[in-house]
PDB file of N, CA and C in Angstrom:
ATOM      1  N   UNK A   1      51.323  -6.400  -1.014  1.00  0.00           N
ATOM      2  CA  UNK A   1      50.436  -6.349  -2.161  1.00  0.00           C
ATOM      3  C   UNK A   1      49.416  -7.473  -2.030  1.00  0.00           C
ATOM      4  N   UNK A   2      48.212  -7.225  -1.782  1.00  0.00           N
ATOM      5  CA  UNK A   2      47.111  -8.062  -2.504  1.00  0.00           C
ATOM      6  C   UNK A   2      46.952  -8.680  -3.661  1.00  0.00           C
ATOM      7  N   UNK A   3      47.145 -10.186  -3.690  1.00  0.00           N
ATOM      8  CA  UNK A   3      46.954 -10.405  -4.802  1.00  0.00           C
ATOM      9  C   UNK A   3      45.665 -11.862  -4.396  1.00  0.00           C
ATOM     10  N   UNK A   4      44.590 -11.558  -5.577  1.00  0.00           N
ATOM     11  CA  UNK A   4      43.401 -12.383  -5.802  1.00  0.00           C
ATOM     12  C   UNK A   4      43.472 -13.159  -7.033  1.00  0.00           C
ATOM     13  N   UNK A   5      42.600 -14.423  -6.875  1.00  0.00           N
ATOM     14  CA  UNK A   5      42.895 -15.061  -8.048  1.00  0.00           C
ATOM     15  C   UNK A   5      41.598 -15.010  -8.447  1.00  0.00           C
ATOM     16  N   UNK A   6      41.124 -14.412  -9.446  1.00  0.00           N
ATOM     17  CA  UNK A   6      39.737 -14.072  -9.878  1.00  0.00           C
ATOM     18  C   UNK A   6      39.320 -15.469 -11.224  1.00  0.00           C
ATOM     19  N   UNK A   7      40.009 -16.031 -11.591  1.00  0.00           N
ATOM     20  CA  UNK A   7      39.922 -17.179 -12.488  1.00  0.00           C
ATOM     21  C   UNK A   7      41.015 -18.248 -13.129  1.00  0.00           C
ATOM     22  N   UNK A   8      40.601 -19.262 -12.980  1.00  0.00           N
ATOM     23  CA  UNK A   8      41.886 -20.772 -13.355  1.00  0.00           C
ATOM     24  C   UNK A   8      41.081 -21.104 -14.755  1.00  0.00           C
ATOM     25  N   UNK A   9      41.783 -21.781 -15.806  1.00  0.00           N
ATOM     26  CA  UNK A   9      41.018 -21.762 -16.770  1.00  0.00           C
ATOM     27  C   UNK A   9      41.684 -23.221 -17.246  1.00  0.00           C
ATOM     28  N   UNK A  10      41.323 -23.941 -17.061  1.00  0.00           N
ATOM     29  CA  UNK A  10      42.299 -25.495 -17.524  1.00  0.00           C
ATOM     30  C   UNK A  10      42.059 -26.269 -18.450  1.00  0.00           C
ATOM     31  N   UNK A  11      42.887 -26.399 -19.070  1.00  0.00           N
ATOM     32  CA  UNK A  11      43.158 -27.293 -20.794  1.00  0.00           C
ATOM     33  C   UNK A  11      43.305 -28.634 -20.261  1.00  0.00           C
ATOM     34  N   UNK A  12      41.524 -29.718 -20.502  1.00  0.00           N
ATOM     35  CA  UNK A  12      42.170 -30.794 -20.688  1.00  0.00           C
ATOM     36  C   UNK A  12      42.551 -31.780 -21.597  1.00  0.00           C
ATOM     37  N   UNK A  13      43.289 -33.078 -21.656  1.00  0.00           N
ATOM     38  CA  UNK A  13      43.289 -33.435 -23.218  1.00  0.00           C
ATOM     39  C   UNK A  13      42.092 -34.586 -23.349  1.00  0.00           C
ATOM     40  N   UNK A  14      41.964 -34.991 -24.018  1.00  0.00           N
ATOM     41  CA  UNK A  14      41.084 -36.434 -24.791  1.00  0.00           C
ATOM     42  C   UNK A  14      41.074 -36.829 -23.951  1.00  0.00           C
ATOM     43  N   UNK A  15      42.098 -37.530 -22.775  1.00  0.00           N
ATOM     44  CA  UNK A  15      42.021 -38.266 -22.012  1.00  0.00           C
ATOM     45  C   UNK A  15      41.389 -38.218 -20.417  1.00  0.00           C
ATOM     46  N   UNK A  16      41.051 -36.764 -20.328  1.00  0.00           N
ATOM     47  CA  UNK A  16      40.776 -36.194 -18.920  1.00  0.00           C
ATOM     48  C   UNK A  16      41.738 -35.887 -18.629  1.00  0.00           C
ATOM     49  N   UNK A  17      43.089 -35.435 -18.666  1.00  0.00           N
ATOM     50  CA  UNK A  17      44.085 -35.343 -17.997  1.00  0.00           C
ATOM     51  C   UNK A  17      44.236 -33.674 -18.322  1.00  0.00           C
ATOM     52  N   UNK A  18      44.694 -32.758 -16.840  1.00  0.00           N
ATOM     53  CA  UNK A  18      45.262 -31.396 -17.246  1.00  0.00           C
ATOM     54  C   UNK A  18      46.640 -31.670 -17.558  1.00  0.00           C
ATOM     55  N   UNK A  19      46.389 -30.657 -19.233  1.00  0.00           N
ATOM     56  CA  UNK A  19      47.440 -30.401 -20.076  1.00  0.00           C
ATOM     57  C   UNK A  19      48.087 -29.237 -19.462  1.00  0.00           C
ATOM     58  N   UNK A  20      47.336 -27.765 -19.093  1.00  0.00           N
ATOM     59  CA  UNK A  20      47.961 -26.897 -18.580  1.00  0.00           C
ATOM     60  C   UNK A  20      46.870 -25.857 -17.865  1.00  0.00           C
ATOM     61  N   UNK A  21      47.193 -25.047 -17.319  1.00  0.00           N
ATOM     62  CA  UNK A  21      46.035 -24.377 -16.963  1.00  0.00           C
ATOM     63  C   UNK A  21      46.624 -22.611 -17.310  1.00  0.00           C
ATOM     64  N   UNK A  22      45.627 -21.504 -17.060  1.00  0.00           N
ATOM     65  CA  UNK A  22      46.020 -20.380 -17.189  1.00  0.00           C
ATOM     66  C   UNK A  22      45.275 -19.281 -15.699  1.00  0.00           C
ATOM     67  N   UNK A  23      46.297 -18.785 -14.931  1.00  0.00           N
ATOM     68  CA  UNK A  23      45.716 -18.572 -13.709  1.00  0.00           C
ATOM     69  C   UNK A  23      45.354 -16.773 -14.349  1.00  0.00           C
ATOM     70  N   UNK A  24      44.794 -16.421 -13.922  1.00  0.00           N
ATOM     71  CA  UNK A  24      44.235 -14.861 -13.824  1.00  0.00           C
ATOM     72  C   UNK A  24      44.101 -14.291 -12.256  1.00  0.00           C
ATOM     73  N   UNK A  25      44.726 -13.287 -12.625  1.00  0.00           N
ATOM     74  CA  UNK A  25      44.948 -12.637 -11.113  1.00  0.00           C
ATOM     75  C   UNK A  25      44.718 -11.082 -11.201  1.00  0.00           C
ATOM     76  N   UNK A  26      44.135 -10.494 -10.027  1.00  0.00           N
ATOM     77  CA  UNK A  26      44.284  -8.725  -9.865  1.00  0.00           C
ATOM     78  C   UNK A  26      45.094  -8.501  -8.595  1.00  0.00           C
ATOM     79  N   UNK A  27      46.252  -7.722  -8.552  1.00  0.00           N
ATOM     80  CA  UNK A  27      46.751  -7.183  -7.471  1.00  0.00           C
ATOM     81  C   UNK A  27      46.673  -5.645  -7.596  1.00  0.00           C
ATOM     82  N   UNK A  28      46.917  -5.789  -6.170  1.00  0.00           N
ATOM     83  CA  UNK A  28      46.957  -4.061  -6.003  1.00  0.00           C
ATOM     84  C   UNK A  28      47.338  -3.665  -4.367  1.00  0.00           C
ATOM     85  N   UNK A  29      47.985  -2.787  -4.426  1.00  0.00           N
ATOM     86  CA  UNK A  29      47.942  -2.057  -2.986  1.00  0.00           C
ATOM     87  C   UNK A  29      46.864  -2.053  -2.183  1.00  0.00           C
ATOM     88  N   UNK A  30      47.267  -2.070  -0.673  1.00  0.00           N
ATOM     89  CA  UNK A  30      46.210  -1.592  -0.118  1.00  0.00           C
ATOM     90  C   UNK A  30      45.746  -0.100  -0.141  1.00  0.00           C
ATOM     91  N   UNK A  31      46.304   0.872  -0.305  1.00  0.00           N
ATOM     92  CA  UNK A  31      46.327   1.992  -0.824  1.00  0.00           C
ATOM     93  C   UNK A  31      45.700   2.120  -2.495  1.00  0.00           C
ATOM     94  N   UNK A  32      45.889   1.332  -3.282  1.00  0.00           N
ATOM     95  CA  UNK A  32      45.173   1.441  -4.923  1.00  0.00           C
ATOM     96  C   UNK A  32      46.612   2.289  -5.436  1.00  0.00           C
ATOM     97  N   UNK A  33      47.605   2.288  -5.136  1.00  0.00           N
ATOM     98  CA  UNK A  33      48.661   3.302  -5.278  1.00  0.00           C
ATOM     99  C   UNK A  33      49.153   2.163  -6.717  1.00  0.00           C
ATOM    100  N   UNK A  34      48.880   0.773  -6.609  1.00  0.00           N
ATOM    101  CA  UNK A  34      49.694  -0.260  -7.992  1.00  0.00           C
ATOM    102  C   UNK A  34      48.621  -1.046  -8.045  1.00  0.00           C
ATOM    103  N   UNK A  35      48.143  -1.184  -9.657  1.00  0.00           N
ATOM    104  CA  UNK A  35      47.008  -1.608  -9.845  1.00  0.00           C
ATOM    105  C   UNK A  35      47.434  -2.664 -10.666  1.00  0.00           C
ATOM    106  N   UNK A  36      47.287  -4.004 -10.836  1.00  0.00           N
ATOM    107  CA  UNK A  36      47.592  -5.087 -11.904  1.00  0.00           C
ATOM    108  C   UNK A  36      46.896  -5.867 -12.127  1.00  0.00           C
ATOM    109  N   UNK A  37      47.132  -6.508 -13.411  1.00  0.00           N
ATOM    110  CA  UNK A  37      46.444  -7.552 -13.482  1.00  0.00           C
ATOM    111  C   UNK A  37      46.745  -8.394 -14.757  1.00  0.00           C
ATOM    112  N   UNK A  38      46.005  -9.767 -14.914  1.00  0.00           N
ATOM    113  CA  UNK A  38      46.653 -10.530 -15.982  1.00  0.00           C
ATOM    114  C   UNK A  38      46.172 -11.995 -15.679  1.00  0.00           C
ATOM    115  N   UNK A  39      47.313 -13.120 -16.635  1.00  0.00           N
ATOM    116  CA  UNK A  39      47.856 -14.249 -16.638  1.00  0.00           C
ATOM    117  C   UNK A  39      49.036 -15.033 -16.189  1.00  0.00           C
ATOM    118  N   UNK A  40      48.887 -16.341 -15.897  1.00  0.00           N
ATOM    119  CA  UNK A  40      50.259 -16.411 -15.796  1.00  0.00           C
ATOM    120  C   UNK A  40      49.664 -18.115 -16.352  1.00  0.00           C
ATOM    121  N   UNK A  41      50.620 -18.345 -17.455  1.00  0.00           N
ATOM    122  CA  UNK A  41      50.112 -19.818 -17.864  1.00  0.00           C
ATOM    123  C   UNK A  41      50.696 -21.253 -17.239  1.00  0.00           C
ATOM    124  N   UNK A  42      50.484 -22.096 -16.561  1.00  0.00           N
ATOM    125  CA  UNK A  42      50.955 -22.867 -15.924  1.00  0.00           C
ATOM    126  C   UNK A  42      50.969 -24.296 -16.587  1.00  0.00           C
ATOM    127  N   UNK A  43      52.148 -25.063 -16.627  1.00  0.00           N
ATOM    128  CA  UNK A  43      52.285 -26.114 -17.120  1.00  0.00           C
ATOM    129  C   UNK A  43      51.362 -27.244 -16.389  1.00  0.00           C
ATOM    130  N   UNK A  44      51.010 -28.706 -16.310  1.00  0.00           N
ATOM    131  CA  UNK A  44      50.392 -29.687 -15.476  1.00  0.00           C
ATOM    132  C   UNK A  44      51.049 -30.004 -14.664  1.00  0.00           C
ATOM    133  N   UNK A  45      52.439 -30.240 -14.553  1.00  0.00           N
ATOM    134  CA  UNK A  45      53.281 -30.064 -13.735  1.00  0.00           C
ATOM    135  C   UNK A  45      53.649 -29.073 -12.704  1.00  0.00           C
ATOM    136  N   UNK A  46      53.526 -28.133 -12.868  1.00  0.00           N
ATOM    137  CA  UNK A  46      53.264 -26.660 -12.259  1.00  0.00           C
ATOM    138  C   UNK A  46      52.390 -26.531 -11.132  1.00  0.00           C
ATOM    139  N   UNK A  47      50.407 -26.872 -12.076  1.00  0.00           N
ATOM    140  CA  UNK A  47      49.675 -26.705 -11.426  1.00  0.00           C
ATOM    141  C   UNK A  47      49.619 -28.073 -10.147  1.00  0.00           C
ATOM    142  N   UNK A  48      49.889 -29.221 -10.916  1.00  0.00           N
ATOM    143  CA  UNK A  48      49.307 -30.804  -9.919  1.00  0.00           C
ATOM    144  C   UNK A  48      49.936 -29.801  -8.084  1.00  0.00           C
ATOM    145  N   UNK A  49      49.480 -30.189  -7.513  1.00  0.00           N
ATOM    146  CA  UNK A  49      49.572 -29.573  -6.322  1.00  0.00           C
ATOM    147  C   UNK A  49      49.408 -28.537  -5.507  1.00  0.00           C
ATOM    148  N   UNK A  50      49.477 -27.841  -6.786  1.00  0.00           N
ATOM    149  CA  UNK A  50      49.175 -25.744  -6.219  1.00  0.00           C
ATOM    150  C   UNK A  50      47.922 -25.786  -6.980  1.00  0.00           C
ATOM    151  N   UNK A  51      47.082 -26.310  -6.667  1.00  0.00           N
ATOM    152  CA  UNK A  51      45.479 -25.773  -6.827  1.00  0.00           C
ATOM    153  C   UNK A  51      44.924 -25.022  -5.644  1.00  0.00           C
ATOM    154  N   UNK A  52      45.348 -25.014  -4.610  1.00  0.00           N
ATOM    155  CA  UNK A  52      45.190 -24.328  -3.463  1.00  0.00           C
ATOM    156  C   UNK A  52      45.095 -22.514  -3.982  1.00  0.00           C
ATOM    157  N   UNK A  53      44.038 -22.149  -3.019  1.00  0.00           N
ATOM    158  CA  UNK A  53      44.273 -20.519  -3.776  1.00  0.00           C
ATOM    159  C   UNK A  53      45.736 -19.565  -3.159  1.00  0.00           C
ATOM    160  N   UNK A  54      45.755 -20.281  -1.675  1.00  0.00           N
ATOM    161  CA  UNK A  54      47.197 -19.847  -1.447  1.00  0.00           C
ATOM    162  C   UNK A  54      48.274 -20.036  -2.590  1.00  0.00           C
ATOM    163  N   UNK A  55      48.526 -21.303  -2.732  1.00  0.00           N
ATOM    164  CA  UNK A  55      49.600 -21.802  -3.255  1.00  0.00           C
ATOM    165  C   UNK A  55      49.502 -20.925  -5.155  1.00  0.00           C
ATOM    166  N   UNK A  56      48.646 -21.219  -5.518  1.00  0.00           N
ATOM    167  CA  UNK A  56      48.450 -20.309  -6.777  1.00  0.00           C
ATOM    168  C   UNK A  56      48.729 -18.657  -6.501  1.00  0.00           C
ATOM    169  N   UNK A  57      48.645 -17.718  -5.512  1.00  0.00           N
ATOM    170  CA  UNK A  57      48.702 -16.722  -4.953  1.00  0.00           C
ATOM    171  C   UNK A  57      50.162 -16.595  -5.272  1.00  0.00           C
ATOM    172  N   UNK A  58      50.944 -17.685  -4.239  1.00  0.00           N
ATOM    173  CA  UNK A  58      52.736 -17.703  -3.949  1.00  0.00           C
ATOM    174  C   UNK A  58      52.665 -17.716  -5.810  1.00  0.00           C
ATOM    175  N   UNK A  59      52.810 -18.477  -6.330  1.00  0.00           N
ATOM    176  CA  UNK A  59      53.397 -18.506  -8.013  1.00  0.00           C
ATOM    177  C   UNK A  59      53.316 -17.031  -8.366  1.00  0.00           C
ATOM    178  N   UNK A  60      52.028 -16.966  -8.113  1.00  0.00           N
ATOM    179  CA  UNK A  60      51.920 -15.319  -8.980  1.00  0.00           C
ATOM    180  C   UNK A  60      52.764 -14.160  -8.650  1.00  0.00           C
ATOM    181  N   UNK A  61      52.836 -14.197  -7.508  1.00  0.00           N
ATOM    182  CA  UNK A  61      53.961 -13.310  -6.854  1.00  0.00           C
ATOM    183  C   UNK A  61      55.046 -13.599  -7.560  1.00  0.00           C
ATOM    184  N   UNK A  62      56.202 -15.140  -7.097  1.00  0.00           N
ATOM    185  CA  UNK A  62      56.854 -15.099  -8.089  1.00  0.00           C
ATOM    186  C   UNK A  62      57.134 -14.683  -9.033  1.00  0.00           C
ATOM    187  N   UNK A  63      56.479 -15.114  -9.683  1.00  0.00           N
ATOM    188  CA  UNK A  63      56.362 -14.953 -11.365  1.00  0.00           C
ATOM    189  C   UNK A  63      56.671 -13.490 -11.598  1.00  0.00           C
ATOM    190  N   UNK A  64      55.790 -12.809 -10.752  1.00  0.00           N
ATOM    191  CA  UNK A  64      55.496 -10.868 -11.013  1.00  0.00           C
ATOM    192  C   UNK A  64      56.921 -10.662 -10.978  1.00  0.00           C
ATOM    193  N   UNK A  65      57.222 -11.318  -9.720  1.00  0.00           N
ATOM    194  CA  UNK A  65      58.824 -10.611  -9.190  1.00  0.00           C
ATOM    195  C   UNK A  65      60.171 -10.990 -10.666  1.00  0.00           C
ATOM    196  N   UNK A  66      59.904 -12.373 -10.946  1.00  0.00           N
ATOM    197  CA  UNK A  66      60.850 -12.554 -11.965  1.00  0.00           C
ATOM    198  C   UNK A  66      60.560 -11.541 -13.082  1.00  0.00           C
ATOM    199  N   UNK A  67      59.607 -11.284 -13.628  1.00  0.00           N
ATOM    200  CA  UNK A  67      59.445 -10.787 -14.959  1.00  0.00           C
ATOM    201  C   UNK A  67      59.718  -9.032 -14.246  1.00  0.00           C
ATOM    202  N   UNK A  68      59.367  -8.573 -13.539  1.00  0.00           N
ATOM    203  CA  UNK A  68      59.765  -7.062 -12.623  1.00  0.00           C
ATOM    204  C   UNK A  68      61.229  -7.023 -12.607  1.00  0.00           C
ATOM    205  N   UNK A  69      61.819  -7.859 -12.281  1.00  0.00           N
ATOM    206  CA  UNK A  69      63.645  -8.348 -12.502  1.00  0.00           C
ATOM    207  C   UNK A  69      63.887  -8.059 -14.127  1.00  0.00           C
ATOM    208  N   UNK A  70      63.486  -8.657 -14.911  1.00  0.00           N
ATOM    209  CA  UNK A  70      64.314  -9.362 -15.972  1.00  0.00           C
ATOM    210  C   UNK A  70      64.417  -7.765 -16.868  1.00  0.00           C
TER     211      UNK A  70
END
């Protein structure tokens, strides 16, 4: 599955510091056979390090897979 990160949207506080951010993503087949798309809201903790578009990519997957589970 393809997945793109089409927008990061980040909350900071008074101080300059990220409070949290909210990633937006579209996946889909290479075929168009599963079409998705959305949020996934990320704590500052979460994001500090995975600003990378890879590394934001891996979460989203995750994430899909846990909530596809539950």
């Amino acid at each position: 599955m393809n997945i793109r990160i089409s927008n990061v949207q980040i909350k900071y506080s008074d101080e300059g510091q990220v409070e949290a951010a909210h990633v937006y993503f579209i996946a889909n087949e290479p075929d168009n056979s599963i079409n998705m798309n959305g949020n996934i809201p990320l704590t500052a903790e979460e994001y500090a390090g995975n600003e990378s578009v890879a590394a934001l990519a891996s979460i989203i997957k995750a994430r899909v897979i846990e909530r596809l589970q539950a």
